[in-house]
Protein backbone atom coordinates (compact mmCIF):
# COMPACT_ATOMS: atom_id res chain seq x y z
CA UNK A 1 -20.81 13.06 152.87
CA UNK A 2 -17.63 11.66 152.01
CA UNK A 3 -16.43 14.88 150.37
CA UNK A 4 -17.64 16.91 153.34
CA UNK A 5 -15.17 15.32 155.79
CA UNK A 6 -12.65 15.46 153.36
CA UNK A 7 -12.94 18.95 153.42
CA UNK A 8 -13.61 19.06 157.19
CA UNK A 9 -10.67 17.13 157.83
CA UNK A 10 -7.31 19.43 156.96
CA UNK A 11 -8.98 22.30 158.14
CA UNK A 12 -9.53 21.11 161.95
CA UNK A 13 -5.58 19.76 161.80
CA UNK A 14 -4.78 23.13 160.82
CA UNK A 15 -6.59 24.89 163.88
CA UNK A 16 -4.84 22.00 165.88
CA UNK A 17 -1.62 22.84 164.59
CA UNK A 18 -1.69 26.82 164.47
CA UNK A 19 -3.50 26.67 168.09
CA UNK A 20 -0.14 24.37 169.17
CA UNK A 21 2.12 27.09 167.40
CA UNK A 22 0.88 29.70 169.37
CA UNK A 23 0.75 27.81 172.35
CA UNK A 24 4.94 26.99 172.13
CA UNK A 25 5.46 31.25 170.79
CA UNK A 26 3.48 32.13 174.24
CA UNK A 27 5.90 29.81 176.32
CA UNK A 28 8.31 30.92 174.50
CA UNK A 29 7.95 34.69 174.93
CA UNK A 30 6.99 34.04 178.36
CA UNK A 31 10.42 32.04 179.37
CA UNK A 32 12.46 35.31 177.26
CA UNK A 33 10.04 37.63 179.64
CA UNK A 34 11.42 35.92 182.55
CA UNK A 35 14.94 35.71 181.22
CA UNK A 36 15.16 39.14 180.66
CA UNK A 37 13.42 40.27 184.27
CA UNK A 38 16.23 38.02 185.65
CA UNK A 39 13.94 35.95 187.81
């Protein structure tokens, strides 16, 4: 079992980080959007 959730474990922080990455690339893109509409 113990192996299980070692292997369990890295992959779930990597969906929590690459879901955060993509998260902060959207705001990003959407604040450049903005930037460049000049609203």
């Amino acid at each position: 079992p113990s192996k299980n959730l070692f292997y369990h474990y890295p992959f779930s922080h990597f969906l929590i980080f690459s879901s955060a990455l993509l998260a902060l690339l959207a705001l990003l893109a959407l604040f450049f959007l903005s930037k460049n509409k000049g609203l």
